[in-house]
C-alpha atoms as a PDB file:
ATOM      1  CA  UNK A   1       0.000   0.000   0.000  1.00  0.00           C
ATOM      2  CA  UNK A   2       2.743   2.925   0.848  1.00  0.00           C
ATOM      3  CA  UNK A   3       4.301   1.466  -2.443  1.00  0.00           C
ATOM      4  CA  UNK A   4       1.363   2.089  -4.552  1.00  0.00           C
ATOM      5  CA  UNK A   5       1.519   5.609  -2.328  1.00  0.00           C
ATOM      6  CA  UNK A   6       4.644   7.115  -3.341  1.00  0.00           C
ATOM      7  CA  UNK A   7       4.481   6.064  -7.373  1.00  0.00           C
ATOM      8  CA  UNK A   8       1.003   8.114  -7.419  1.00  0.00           C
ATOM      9  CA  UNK A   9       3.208  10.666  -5.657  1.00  0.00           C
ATOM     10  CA  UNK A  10       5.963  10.515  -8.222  1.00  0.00           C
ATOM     11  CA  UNK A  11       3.663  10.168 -11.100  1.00  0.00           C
ATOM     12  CA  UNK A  12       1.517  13.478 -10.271  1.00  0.00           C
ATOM     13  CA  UNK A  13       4.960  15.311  -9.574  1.00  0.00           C
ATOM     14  CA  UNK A  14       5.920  14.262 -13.223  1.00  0.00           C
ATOM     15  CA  UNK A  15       2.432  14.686 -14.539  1.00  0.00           C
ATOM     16  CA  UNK A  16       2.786  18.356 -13.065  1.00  0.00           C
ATOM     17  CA  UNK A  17       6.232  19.019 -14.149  1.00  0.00           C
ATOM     18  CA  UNK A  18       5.266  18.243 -17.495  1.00  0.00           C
ATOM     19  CA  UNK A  19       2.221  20.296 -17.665  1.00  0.00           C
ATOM     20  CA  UNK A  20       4.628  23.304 -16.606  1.00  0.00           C
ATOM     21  CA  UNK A  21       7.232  22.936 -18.837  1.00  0.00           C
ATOM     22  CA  UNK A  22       4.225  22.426 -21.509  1.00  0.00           C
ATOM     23  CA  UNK A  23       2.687  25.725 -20.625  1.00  0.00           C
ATOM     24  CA  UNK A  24       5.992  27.569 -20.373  1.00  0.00           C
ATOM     25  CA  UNK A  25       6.529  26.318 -23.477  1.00  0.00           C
ATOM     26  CA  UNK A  26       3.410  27.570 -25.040  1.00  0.00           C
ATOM     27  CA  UNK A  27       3.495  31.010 -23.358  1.00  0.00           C
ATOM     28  CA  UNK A  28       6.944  31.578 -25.118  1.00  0.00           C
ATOM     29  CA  UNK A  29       5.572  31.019 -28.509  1.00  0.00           C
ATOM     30  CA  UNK A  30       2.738  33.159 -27.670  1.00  0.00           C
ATOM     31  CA  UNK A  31       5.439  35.621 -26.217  1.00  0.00           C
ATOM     32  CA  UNK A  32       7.675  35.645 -29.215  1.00  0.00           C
ATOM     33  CA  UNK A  33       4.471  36.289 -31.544  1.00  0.00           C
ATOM     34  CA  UNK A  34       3.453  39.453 -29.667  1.00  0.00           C
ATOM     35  CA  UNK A  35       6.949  40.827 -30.174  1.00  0.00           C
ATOM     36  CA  UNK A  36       7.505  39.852 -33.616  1.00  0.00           C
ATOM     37  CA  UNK A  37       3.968  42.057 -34.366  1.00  0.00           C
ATOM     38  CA  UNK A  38       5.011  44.255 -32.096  1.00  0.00           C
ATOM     39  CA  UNK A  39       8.694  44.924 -34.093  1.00  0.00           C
ATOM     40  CA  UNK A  40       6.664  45.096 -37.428  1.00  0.00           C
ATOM     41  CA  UNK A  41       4.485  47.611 -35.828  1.00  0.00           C
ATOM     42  CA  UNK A  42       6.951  50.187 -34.872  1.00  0.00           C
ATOM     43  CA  UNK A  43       8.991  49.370 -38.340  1.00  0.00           C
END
């Protein structure tokens, strides 16, 4: 039973750390595209 315990731990840690580096991930594209309009803006 504390086996069974600690994978679900591990697994929601990596579950979570995945989800972060997913949304980091997509805020940096969506980061890059609002300064790339933003340069052709001022241009």
């Amino acid at each position: 039973m504390d086996t069974i315990k600690h994978i679900g731990r591990d697994g929601a840690i990596l579950l979570a750390f995945v989800l972060a580096a997913f949304l980091v991930t997509l805020l940096a594209q969506f980061a890059a595209d609002v300064i790339m309009r933003l340069g052709e803006m001022m241009m």
